[in-house]
PDB file of N, CA and C in Angstrom:
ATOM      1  N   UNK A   1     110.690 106.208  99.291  1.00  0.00           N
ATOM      2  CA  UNK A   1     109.291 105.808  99.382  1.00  0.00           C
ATOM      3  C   UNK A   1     108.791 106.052 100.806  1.00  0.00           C
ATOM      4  N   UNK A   2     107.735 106.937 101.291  1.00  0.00           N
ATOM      5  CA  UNK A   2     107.203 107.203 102.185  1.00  0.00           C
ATOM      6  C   UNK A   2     106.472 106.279 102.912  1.00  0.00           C
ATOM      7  N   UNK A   3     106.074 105.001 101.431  1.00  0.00           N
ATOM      8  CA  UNK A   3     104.760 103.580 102.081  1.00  0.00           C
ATOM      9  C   UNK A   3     105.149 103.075 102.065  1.00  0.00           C
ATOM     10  N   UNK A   4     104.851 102.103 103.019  1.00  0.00           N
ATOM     11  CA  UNK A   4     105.079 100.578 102.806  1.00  0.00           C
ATOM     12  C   UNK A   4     103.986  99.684 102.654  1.00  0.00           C
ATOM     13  N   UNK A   5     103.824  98.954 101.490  1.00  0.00           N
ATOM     14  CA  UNK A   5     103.081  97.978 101.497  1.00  0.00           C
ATOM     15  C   UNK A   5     102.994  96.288 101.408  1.00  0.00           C
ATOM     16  N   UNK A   6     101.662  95.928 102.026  1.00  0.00           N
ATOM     17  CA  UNK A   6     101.726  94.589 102.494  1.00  0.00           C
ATOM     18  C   UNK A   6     100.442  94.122 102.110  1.00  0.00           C
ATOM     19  N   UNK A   7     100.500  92.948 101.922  1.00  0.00           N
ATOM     20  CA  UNK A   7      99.577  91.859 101.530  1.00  0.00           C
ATOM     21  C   UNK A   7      99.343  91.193 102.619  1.00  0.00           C
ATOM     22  N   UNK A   8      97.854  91.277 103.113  1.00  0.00           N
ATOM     23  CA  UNK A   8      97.498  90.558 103.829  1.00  0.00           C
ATOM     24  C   UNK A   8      96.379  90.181 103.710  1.00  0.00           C
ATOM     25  N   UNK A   9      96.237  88.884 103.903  1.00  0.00           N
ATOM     26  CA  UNK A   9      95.091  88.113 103.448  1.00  0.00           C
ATOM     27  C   UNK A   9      94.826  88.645 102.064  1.00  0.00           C
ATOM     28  N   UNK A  10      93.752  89.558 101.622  1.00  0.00           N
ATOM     29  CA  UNK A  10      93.513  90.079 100.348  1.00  0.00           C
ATOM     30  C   UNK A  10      93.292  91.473 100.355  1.00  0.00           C
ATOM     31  N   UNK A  11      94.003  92.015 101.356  1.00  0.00           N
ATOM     32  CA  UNK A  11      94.123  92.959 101.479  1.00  0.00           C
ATOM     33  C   UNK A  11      95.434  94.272 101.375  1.00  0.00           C
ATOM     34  N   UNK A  12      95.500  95.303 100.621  1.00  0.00           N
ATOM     35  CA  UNK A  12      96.515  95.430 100.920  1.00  0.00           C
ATOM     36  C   UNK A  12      96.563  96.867 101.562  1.00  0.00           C
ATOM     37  N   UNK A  13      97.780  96.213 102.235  1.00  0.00           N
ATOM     38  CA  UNK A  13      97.811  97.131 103.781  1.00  0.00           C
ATOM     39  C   UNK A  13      99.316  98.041 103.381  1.00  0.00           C
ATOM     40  N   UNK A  14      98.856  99.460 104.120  1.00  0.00           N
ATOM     41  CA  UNK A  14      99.466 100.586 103.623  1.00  0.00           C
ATOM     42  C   UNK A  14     100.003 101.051 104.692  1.00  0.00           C
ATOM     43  N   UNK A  15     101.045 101.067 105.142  1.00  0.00           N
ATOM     44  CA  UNK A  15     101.271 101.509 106.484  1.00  0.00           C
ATOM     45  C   UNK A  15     102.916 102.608 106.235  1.00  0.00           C
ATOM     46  N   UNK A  16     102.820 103.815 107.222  1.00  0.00           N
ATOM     47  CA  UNK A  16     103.545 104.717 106.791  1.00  0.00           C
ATOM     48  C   UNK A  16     105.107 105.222 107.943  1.00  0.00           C
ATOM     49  N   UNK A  17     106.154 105.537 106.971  1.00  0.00           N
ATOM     50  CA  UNK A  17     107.288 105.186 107.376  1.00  0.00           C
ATOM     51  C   UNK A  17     107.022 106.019 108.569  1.00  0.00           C
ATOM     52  N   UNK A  18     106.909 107.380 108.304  1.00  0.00           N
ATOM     53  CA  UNK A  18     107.366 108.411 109.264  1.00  0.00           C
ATOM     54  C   UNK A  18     106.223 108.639 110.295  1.00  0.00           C
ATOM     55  N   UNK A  19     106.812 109.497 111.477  1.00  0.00           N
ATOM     56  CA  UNK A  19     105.340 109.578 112.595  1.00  0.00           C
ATOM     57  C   UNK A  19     105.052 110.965 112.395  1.00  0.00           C
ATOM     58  N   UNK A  20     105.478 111.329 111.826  1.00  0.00           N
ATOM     59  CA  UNK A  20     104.973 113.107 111.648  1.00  0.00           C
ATOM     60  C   UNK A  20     105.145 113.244 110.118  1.00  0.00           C
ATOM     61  N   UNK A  21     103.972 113.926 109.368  1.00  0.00           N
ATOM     62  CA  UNK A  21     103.841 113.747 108.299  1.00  0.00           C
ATOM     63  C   UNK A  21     103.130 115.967 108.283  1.00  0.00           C
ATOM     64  N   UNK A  22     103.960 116.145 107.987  1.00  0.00           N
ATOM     65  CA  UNK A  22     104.411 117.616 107.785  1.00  0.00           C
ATOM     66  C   UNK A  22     104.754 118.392 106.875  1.00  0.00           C
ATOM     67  N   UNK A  23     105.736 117.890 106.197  1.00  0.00           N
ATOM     68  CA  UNK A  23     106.055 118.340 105.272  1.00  0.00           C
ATOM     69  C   UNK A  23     105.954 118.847 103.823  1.00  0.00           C
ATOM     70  N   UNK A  24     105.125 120.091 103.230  1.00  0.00           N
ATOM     71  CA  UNK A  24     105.036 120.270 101.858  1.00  0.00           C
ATOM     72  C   UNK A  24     105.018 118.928 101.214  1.00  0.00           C
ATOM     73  N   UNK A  25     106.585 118.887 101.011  1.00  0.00           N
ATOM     74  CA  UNK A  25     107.325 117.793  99.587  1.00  0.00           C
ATOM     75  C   UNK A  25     106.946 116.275  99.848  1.00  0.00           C
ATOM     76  N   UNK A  26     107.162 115.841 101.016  1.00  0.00           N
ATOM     77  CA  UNK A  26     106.741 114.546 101.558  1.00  0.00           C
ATOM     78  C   UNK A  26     105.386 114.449 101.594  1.00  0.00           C
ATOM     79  N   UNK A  27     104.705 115.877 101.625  1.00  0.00           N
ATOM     80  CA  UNK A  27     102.762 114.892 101.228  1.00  0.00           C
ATOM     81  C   UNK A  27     102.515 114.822 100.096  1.00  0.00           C
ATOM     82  N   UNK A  28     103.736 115.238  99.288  1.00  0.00           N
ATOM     83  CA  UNK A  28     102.965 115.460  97.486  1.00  0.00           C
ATOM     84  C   UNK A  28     103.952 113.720  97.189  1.00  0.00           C
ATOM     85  N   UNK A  29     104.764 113.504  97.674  1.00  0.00           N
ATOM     86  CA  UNK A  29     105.409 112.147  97.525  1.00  0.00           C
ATOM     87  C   UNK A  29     104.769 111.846  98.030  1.00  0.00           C
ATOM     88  N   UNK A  30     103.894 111.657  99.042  1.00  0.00           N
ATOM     89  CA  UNK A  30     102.712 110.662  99.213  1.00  0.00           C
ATOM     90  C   UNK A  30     101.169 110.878  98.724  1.00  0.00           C
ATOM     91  N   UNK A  31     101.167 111.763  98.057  1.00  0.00           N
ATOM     92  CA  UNK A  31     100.167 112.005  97.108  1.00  0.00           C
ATOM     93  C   UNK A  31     100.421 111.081  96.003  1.00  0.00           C
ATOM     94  N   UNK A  32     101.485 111.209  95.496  1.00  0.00           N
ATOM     95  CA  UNK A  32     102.073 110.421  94.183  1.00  0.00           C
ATOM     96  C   UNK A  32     102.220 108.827  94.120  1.00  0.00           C
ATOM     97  N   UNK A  33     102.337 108.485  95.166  1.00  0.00           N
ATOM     98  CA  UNK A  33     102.691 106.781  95.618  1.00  0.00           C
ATOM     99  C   UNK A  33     100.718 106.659  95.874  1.00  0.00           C
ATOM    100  N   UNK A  34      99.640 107.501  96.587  1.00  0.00           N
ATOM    101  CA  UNK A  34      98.198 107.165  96.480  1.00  0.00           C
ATOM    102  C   UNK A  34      97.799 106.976  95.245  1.00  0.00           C
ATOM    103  N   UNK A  35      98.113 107.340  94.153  1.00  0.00           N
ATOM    104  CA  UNK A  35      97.680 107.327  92.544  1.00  0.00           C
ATOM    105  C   UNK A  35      97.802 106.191  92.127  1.00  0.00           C
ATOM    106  N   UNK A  36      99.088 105.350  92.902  1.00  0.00           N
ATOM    107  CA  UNK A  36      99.410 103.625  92.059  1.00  0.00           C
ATOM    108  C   UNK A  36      98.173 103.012  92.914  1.00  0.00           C
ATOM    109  N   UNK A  37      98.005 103.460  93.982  1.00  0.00           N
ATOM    110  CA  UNK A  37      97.268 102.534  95.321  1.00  0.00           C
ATOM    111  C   UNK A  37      96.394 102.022  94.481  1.00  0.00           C
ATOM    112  N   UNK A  38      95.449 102.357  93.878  1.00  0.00           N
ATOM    113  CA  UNK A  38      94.518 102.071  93.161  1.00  0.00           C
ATOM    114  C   UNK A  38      94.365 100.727  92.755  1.00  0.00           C
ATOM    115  N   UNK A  39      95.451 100.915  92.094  1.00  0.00           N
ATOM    116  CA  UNK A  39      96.083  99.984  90.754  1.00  0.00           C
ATOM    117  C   UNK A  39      96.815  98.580  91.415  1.00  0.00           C
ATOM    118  N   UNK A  40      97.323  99.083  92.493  1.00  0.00           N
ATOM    119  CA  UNK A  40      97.560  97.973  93.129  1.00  0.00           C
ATOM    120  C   UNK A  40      96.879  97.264  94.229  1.00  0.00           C
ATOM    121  N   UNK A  41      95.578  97.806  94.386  1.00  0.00           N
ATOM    122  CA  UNK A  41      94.648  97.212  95.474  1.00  0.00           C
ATOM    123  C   UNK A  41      93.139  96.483  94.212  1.00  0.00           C
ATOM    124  N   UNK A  42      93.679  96.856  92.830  1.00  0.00           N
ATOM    125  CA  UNK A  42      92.262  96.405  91.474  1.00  0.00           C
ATOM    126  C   UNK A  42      91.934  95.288  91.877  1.00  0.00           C
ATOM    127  N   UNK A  43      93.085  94.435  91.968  1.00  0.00           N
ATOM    128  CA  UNK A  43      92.457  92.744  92.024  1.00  0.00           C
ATOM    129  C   UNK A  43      91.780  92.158  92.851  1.00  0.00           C
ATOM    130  N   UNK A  44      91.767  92.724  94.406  1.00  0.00           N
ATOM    131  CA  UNK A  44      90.724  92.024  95.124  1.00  0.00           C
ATOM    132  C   UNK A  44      90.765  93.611  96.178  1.00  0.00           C
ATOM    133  N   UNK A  45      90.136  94.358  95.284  1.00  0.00           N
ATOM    134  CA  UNK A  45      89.287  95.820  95.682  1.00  0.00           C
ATOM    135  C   UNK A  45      89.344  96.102  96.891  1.00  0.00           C
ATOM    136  N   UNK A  46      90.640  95.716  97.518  1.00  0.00           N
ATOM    137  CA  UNK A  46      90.674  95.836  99.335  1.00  0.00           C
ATOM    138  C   UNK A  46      91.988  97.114  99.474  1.00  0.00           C
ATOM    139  N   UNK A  47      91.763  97.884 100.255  1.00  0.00           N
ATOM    140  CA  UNK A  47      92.873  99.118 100.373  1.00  0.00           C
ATOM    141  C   UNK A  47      92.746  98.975 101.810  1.00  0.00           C
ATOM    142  N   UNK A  48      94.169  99.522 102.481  1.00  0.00           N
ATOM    143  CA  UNK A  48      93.729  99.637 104.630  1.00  0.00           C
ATOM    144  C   UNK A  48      94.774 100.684 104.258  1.00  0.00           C
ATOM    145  N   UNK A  49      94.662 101.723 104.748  1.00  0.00           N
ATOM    146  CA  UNK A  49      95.615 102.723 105.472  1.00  0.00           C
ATOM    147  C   UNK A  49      95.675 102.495 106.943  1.00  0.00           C
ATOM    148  N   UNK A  50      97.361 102.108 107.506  1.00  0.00           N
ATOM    149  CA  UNK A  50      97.432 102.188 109.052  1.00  0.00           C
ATOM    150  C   UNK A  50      98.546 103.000 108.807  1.00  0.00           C
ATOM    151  N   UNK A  51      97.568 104.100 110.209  1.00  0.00           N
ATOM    152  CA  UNK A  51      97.945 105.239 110.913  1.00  0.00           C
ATOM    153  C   UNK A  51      98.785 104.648 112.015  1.00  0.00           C
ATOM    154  N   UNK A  52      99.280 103.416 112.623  1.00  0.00           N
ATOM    155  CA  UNK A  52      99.718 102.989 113.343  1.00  0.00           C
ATOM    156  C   UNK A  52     100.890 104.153 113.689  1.00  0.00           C
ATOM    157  N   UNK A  53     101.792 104.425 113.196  1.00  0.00           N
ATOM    158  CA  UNK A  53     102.932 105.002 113.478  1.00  0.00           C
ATOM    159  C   UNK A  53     102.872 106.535 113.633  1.00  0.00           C
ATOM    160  N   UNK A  54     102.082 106.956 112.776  1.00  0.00           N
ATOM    161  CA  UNK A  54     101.883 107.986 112.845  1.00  0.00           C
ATOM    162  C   UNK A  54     101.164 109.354 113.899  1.00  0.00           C
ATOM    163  N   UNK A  55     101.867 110.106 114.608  1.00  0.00           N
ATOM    164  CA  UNK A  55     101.213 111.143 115.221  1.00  0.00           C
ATOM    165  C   UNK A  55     100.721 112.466 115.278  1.00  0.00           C
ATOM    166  N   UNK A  56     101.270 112.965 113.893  1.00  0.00           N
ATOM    167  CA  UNK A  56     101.168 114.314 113.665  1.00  0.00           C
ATOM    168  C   UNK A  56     101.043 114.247 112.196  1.00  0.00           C
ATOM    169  N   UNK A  57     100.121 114.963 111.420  1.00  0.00           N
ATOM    170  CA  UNK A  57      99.901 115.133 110.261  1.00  0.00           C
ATOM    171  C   UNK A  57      99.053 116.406 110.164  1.00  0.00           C
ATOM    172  N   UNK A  58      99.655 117.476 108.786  1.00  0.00           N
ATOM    173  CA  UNK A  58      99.202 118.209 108.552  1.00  0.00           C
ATOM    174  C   UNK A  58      97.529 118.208 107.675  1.00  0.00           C
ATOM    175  N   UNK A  59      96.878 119.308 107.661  1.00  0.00           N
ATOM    176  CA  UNK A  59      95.780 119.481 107.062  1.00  0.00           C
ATOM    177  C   UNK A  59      96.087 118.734 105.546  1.00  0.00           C
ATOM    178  N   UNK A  60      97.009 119.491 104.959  1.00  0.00           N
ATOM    179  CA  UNK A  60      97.165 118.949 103.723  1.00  0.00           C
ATOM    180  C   UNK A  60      97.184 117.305 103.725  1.00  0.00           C
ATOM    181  N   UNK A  61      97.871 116.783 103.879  1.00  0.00           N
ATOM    182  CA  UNK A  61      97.629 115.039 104.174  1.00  0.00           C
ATOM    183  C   UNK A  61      96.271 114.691 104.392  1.00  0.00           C
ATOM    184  N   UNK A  62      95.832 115.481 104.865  1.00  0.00           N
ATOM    185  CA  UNK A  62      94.390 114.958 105.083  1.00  0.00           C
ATOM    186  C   UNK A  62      93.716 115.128 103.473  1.00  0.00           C
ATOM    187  N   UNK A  63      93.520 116.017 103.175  1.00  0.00           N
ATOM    188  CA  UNK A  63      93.473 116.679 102.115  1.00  0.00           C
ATOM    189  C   UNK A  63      93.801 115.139 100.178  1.00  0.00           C
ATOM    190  N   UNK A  64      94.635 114.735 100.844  1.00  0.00           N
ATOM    191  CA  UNK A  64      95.695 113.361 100.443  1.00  0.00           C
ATOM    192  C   UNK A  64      94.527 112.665 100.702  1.00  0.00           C
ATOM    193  N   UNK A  65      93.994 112.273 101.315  1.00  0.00           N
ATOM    194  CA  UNK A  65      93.425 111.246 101.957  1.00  0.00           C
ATOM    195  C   UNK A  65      92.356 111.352 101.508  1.00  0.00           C
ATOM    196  N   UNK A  66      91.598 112.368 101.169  1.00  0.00           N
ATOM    197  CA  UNK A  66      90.121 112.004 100.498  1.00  0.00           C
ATOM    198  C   UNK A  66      90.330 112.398  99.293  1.00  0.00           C
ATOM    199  N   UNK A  67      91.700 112.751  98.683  1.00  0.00           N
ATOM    200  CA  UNK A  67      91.874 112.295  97.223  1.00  0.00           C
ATOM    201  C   UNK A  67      91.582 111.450  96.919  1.00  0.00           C
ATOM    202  N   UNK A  68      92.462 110.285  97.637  1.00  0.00           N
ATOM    203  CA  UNK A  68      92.506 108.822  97.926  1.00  0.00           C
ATOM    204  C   UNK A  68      91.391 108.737  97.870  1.00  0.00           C
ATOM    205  N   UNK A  69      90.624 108.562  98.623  1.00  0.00           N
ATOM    206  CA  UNK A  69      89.330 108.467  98.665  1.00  0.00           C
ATOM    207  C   UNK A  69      88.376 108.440  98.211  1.00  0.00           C
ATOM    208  N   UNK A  70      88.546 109.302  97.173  1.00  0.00           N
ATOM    209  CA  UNK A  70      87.441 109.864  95.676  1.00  0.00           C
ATOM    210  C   UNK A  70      88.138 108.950  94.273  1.00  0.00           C
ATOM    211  N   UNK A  71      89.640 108.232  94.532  1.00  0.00           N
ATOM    212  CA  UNK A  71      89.980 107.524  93.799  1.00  0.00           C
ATOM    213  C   UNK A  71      89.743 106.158  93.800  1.00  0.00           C
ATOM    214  N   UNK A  72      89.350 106.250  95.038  1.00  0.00           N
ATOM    215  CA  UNK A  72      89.056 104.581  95.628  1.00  0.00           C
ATOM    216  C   UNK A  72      87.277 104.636  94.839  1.00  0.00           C
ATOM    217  N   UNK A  73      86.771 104.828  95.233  1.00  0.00           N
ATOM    218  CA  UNK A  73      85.311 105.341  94.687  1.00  0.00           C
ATOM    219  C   UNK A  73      85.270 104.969  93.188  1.00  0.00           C
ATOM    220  N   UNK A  74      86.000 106.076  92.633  1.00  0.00           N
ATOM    221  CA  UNK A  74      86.161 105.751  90.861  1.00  0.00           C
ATOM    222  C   UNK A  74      86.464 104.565  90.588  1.00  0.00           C
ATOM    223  N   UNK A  75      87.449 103.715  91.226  1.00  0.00           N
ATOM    224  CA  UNK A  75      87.965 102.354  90.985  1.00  0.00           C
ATOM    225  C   UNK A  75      87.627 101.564  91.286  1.00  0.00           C
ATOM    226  N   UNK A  76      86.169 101.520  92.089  1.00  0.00           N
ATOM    227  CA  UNK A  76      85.808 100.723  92.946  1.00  0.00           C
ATOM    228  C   UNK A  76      86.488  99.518  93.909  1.00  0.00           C
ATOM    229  N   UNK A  77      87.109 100.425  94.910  1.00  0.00           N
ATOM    230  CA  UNK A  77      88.144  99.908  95.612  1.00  0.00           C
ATOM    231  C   UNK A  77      87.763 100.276  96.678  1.00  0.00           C
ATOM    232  N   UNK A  78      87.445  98.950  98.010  1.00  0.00           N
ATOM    233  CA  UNK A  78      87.170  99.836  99.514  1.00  0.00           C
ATOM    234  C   UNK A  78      88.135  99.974  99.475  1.00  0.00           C
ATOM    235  N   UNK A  79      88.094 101.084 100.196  1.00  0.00           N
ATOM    236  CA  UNK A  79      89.120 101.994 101.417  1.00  0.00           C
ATOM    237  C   UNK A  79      88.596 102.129 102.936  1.00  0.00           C
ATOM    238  N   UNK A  80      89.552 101.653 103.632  1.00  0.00           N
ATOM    239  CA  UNK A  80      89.189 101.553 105.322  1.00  0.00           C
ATOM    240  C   UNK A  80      90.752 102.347 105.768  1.00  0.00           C
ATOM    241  N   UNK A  81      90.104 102.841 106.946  1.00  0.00           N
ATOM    242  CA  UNK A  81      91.736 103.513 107.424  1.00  0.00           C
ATOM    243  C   UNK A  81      91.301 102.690 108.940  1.00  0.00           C
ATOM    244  N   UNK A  82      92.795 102.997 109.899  1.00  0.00           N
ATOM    245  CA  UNK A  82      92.730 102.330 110.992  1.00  0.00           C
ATOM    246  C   UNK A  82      94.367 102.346 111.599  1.00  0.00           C
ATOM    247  N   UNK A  83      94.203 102.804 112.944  1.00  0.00           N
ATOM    248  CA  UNK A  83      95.062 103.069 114.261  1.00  0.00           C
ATOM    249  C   UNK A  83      95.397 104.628 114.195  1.00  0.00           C
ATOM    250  N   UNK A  84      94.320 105.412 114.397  1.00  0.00           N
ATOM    251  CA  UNK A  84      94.560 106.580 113.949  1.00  0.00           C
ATOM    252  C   UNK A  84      94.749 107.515 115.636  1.00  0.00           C
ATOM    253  N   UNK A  85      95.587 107.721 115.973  1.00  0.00           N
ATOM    254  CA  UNK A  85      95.819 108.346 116.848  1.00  0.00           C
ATOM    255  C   UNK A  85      95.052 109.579 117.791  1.00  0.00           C
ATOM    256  N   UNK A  86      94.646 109.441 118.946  1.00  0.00           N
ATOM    257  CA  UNK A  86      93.421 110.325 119.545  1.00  0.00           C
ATOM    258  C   UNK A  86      93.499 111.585 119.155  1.00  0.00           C
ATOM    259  N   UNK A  87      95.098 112.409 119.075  1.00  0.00           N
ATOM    260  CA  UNK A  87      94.769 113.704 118.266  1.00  0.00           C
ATOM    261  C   UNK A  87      94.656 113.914 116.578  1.00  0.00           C
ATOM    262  N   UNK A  88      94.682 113.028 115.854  1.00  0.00           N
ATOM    263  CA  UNK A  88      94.545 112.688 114.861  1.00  0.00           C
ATOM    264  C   UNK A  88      92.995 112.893 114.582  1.00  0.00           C
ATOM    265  N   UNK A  89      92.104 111.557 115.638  1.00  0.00           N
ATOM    266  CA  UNK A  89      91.294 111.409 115.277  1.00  0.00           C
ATOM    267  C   UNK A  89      90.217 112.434 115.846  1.00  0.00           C
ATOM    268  N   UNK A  90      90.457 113.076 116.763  1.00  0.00           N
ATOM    269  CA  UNK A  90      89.847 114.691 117.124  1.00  0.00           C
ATOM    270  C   UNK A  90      89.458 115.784 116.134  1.00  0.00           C
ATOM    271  N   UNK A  91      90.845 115.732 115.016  1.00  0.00           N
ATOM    272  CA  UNK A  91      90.713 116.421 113.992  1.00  0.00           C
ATOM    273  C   UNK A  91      89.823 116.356 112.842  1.00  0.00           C
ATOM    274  N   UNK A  92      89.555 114.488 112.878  1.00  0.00           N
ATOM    275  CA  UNK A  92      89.148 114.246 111.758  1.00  0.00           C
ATOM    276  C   UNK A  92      87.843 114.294 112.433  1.00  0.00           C
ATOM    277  N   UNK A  93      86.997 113.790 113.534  1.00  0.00           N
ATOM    278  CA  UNK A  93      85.666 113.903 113.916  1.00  0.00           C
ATOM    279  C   UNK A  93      85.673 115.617 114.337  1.00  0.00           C
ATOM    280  N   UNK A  94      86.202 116.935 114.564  1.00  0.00           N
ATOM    281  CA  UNK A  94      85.751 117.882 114.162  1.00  0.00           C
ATOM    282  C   UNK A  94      85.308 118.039 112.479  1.00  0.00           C
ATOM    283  N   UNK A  95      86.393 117.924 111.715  1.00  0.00           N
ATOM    284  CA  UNK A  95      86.141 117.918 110.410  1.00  0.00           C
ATOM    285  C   UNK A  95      84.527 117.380 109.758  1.00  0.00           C
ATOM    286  N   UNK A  96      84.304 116.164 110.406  1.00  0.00           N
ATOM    287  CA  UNK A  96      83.353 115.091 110.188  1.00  0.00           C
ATOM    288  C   UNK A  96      83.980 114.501 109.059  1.00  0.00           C
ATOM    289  N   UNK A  97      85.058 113.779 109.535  1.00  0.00           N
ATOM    290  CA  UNK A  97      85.524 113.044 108.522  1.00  0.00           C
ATOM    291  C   UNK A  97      85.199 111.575 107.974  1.00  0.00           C
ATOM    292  N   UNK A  98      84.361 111.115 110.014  1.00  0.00           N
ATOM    293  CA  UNK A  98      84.231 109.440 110.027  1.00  0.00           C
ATOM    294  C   UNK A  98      83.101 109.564 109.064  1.00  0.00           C
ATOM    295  N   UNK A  99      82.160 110.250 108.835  1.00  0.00           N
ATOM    296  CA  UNK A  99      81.010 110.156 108.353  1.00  0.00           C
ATOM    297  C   UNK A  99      81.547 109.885 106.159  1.00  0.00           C
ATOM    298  N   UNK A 100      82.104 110.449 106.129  1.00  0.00           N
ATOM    299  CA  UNK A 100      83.196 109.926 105.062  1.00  0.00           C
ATOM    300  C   UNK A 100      84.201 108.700 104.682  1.00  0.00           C
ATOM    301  N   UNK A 101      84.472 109.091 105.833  1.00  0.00           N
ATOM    302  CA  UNK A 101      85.586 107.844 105.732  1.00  0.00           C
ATOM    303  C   UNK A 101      85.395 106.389 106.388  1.00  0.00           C
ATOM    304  N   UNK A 102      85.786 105.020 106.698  1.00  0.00           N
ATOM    305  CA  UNK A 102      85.723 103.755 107.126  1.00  0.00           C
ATOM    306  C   UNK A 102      86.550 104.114 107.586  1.00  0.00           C
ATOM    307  N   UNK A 103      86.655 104.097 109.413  1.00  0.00           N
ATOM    308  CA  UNK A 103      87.739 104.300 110.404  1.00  0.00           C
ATOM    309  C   UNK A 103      87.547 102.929 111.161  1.00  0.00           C
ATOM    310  N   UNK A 104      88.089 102.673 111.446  1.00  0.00           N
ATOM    311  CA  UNK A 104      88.580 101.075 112.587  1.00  0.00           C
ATOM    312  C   UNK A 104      89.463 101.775 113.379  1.00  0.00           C
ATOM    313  N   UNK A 105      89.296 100.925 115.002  1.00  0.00           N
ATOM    314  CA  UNK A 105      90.621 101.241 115.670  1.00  0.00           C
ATOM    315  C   UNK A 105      91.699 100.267 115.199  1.00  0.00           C
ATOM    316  N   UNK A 106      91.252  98.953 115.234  1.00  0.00           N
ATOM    317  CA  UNK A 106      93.003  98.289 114.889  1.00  0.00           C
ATOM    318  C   UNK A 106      92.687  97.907 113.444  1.00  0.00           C
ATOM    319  N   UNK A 107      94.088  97.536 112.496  1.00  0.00           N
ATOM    320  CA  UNK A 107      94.043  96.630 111.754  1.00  0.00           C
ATOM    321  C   UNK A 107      93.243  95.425 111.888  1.00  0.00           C
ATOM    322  N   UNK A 108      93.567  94.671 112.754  1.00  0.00           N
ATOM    323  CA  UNK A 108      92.559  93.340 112.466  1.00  0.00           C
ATOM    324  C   UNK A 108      91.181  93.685 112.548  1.00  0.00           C
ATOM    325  N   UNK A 109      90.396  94.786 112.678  1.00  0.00           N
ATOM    326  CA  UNK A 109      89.059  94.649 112.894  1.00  0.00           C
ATOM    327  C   UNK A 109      88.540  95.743 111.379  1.00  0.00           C
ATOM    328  N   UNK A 110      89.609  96.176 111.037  1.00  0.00           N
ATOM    329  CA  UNK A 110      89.421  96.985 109.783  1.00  0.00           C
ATOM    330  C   UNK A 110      89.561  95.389 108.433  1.00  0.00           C
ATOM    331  N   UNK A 111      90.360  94.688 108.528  1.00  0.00           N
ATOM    332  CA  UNK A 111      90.331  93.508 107.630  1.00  0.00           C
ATOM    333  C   UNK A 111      88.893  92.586 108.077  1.00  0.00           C
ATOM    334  N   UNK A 112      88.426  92.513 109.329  1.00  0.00           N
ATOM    335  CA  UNK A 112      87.387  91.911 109.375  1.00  0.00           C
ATOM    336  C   UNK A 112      86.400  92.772 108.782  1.00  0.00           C
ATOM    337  N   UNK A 113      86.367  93.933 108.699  1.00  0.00           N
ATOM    338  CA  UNK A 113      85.339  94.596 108.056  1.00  0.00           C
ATOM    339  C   UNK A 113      85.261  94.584 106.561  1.00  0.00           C
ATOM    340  N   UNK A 114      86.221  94.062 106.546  1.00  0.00           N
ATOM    341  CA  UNK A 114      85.780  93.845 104.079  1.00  0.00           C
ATOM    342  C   UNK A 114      85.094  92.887 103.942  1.00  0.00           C
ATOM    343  N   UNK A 115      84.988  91.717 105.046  1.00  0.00           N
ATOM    344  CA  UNK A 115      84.091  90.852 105.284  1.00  0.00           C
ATOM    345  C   UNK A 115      85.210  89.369 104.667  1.00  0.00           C
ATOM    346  N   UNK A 116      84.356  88.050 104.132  1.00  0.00           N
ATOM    347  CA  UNK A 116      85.042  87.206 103.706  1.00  0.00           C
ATOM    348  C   UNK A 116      86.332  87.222 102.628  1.00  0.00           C
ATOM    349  N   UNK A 117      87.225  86.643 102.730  1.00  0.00           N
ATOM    350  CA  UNK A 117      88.378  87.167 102.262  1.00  0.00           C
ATOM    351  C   UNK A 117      88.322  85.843 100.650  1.00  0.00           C
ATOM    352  N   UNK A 118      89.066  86.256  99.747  1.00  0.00           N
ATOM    353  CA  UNK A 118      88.626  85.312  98.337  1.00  0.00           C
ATOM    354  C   UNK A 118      89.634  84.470  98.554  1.00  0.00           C
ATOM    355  N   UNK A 119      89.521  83.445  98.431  1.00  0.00           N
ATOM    356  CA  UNK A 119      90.494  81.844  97.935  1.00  0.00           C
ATOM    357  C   UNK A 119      89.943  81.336  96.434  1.00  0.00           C
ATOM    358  N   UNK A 120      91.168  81.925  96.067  1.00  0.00           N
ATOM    359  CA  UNK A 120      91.148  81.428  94.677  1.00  0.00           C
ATOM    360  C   UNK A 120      90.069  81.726  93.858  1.00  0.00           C
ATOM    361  N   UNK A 121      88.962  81.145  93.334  1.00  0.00           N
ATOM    362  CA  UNK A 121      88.141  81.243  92.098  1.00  0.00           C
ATOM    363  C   UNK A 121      86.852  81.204  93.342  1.00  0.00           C
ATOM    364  N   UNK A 122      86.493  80.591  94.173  1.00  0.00           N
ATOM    365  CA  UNK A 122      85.553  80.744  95.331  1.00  0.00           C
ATOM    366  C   UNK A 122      86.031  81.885  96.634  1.00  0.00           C
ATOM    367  N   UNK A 123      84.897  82.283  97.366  1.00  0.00           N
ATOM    368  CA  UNK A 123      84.849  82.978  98.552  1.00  0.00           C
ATOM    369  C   UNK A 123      84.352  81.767  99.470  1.00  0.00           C
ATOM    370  N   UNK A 124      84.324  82.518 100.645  1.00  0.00           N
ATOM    371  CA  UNK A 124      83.788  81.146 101.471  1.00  0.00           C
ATOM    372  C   UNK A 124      83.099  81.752 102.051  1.00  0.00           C
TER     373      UNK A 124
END
């Protein structure tokens, strides 16, 4: 498994093993593990991708990412990404990716951005 995921607050947070993400076979295994994301972010419609670890990623991954993206949409599931690395994020603001995508610099300010978090049968 390429992800790791975590529950936080009501969010669930996606954060990735390797720091260079390169490889053909390893982006289609992480193509394949984005398809459950969905399914496992339904119940309280919160998704975070952290780039934390990560420093190098090919076009294709990117490519991954607004799959993701167009799946999050269909499912009505935000999607926020966040700790995306300065040459990372060079690539993606040539691309014009922010204009697409919900970028945060850290985790905690990407979870403050889904806004109030649900307790139980009420929000607060």
């Amino acid at each position: 498994m390429a992800l790791n995921l975590q529950d936080k607050e009501d969010v669930v947070v996606v954060t990735f093993q390797d720091t260079r993400i390169l490889d053909q076979t390893q982006i289609a295994e992480i193509g394949e593990e984005f398809k459950n994301l969905t399914l496992q972010a339904a119940a309280d419609h919160k998704l975070l991708l952290n780039f934390d670890r990560v420093q190098f990623m090919s076009s294709s991954m990117i490519g991954q990412i607004l799959r993701l993206s167009k799946m999050c949409k269909r499912d009505k599931v935000k999607l926020k990404l966040c700790s995306i690395c300065p040459n990372i994020m060079e690539v993606f603001n040539l691309m014009g990716l922010r204009k697409v995508l919900d970028i945060y610099d850290t985790e905690h300010d990407a979870i403050e951005a889904f806004g109030p978090r649900r307790l139980g049968w009420f929000r607060r």
